[in-house]
Each structure stands twice: as structure tokens, then as C-alpha cells.
C-alpha atoms as a PDB file:
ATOM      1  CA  UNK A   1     -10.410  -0.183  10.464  1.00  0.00           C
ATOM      2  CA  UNK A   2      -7.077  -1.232  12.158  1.00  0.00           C
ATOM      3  CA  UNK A   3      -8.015  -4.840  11.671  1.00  0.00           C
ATOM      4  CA  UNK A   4      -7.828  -4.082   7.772  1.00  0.00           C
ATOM      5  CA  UNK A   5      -4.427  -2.518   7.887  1.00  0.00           C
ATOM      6  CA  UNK A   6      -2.877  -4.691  10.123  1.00  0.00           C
ATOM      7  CA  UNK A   7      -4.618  -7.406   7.888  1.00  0.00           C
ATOM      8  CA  UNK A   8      -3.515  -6.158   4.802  1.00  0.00           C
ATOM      9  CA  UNK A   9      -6.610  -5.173   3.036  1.00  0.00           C
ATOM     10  CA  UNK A  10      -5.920  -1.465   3.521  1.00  0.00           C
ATOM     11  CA  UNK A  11      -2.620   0.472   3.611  1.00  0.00           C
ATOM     12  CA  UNK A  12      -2.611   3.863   4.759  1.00  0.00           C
ATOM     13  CA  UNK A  13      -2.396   7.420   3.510  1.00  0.00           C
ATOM     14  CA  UNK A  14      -2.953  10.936   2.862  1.00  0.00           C
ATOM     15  CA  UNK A  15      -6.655  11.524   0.757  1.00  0.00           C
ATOM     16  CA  UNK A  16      -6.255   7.641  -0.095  1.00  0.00           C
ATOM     17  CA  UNK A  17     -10.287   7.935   1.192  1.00  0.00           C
ATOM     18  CA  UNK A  18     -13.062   9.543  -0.746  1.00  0.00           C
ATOM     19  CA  UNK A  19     -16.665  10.389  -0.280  1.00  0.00           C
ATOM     20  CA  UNK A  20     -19.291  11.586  -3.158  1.00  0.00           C
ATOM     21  CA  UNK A  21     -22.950  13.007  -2.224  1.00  0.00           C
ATOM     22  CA  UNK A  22     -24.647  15.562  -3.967  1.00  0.00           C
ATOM     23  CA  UNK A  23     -21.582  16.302  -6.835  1.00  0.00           C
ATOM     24  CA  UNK A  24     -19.430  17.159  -4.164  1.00  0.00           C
ATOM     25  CA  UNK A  25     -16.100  14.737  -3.224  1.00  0.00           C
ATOM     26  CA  UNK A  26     -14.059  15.397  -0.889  1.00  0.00           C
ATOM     27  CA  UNK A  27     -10.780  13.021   0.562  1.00  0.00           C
ATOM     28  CA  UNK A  28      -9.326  11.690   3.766  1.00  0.00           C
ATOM     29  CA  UNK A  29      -6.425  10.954   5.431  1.00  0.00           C
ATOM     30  CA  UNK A  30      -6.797   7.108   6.774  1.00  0.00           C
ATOM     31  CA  UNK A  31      -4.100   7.084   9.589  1.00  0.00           C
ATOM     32  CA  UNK A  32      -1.790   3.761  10.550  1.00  0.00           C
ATOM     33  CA  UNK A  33      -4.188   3.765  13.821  1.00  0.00           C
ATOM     34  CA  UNK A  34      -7.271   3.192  11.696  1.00  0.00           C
ATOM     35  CA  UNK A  35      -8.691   6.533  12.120  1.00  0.00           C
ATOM     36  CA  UNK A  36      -9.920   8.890   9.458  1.00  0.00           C
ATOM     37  CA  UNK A  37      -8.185  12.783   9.143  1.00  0.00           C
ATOM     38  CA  UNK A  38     -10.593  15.440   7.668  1.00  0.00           C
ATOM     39  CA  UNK A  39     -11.020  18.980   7.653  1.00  0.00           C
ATOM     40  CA  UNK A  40      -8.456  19.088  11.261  1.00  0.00           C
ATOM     41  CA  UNK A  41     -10.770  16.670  12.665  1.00  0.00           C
ATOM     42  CA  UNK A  42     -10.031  12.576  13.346  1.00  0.00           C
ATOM     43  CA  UNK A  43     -12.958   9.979  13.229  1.00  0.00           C
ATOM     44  CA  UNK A  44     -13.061   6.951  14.816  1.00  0.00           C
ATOM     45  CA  UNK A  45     -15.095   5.115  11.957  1.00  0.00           C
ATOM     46  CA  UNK A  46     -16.513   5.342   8.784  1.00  0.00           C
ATOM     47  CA  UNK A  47     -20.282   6.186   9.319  1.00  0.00           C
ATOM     48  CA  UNK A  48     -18.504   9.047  11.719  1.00  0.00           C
ATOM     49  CA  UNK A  49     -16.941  10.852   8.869  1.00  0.00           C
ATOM     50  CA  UNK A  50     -19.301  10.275   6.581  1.00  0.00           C
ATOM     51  CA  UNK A  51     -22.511  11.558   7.873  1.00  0.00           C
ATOM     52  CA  UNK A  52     -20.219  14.850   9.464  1.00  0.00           C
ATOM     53  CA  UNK A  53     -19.198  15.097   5.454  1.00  0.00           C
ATOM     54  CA  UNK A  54     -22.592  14.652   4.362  1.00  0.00           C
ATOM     55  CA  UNK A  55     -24.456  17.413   7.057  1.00  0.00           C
ATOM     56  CA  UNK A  56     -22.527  20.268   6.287  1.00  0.00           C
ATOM     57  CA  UNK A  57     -24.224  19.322   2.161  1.00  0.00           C
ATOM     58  CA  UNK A  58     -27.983  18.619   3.250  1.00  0.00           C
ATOM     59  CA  UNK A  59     -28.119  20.006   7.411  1.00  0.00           C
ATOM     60  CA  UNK A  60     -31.355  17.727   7.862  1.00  0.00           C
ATOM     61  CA  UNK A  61     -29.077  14.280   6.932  1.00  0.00           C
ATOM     62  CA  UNK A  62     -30.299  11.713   9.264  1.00  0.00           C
ATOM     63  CA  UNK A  63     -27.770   8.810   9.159  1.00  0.00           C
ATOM     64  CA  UNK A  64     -25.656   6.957   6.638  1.00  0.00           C
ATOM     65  CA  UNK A  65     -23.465   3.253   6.547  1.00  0.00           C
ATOM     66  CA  UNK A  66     -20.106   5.331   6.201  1.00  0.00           C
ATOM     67  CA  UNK A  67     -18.637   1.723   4.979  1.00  0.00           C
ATOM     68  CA  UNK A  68     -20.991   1.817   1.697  1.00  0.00           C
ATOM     69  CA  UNK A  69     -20.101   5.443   0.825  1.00  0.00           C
ATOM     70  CA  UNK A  70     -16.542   5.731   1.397  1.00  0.00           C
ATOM     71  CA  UNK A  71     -14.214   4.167  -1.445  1.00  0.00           C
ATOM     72  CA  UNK A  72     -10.551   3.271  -0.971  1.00  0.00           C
ATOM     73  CA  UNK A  73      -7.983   4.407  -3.183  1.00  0.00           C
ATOM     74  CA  UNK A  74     -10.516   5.299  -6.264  1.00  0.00           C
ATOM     75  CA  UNK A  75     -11.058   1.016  -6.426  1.00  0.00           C
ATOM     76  CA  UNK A  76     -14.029  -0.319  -3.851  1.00  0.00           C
ATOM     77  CA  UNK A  77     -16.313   0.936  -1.090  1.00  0.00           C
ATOM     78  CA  UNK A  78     -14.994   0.249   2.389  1.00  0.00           C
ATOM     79  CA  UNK A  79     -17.795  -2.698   2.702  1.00  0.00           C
ATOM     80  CA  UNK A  80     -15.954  -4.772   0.438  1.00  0.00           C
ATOM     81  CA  UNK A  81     -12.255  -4.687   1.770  1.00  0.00           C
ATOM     82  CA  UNK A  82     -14.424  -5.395   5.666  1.00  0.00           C
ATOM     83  CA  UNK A  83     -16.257  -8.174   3.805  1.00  0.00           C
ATOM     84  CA  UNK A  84     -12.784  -9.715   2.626  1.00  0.00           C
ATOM     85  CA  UNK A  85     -10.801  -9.315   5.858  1.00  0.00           C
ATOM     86  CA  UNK A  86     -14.292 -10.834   7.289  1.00  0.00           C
ATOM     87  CA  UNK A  87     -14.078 -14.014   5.042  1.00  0.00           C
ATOM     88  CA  UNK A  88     -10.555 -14.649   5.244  1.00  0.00           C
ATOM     89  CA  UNK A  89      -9.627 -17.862   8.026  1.00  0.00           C
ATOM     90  CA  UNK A  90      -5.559 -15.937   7.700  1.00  0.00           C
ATOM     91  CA  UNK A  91      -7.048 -12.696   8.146  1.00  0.00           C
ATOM     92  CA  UNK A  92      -6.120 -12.547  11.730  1.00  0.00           C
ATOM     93  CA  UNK A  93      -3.002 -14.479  11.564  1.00  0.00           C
ATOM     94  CA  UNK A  94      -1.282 -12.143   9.557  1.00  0.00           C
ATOM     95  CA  UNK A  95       0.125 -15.053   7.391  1.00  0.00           C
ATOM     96  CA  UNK A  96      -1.291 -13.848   4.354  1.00  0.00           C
ATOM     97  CA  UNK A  97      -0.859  -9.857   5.023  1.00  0.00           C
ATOM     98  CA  UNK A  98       2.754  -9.568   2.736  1.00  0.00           C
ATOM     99  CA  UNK A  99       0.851 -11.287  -0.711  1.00  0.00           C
ATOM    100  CA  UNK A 100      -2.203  -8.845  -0.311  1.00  0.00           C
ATOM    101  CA  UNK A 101      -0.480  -6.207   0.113  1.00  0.00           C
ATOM    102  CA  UNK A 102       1.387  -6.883  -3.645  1.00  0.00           C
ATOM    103  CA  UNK A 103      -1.286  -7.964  -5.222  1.00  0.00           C
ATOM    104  CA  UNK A 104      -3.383  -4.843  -4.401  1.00  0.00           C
ATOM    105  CA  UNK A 105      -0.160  -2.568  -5.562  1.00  0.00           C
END
């Protein structure tokens, strides 16, 4: 998730990171390393957080794609801010960071 801040597709902050199962939602710190803060504990990716999140609901939880359930800022699942930084040739460059970072403001 670093590559999306220092790309521009994701800023970070404090419960900017949400997850829903079972009518419960709780929120997560995403950190200027990339990492997620929850509950005292830091994950190193999404699935990581997610499925911890989603055990303590249903015990017998086998697995989940933490970048489908987690949504960014109340706006898109993680998936689609990867898919963008994925698709864009400036993503790496960091020419491009400063406009995406207005126009998602």
C-alpha cells in the first residue's frame, strides 16, 4: 500500500479505512508507511486486517481478498485505487502524484 501513497492514489489517516461484515463496521488507521493500525495492532496488508476483523465476527472465517472489502475514505474498495495506480504509465514516476491528490480532495 506504500506504492499508492507515494503514488498518490491514497493519502493517509486516522479511521480513513473501513470494513463491513455481518452489520458490524469498524475503521483503521492507514499509516504514511502503508500499514494498517487497528485495535493496538499494525498489519502489513489488507487481506491481514481484514480476515483478523472478520474472525473475531464468525471464528470459523477461512480467508478473504482484504483489497475487495476494505473501502477508502467512505468512496471505493481498496481494489480500485490498486487497479488505478496499476494502470497508470506516471504511476511510478511520481509526475502525476500533486493533480491526484486535488482532484481526489
Amino acid at each position: 500500500m506504500f506504492d499508492l501513497i507515494s503514488g498518490g492514489f491514497l493519502e493517509p489517516g486516522e479511521n480513513i479505512l473501513s470494513c463491513t461484515y455481518q452489520c458490524v463496521t469498524e475503521t483503521a488507521t492507514l499509516t504514511a508507511r502503508g500499514t494498517i493500525q487497528w485495535d493496538e495492532e499494525e498489519f502489513s496488508n489488507p487481506t491481514a486486517w481484514s480476515i483478523k476483523f472478520k474472525r473475531q465476527i464468525n471464528h470459523t472465517k477461512m480467508g478473504d481478498d482484504g483489497w475487495k472489502s476494505i473501502v477508502y475514505n467512505n468512496d471505493q474498495v481498496l481494489a480500485h485505487y490498486r487497479s488505478e495506480f496499476v494502470d497508470d504509465p506516471l504511476a511510478r514516476s511520481g509526475k502525476s502524484v500533486a493533480t491526484r491528490l486535488r482532484r481526489r480532495r
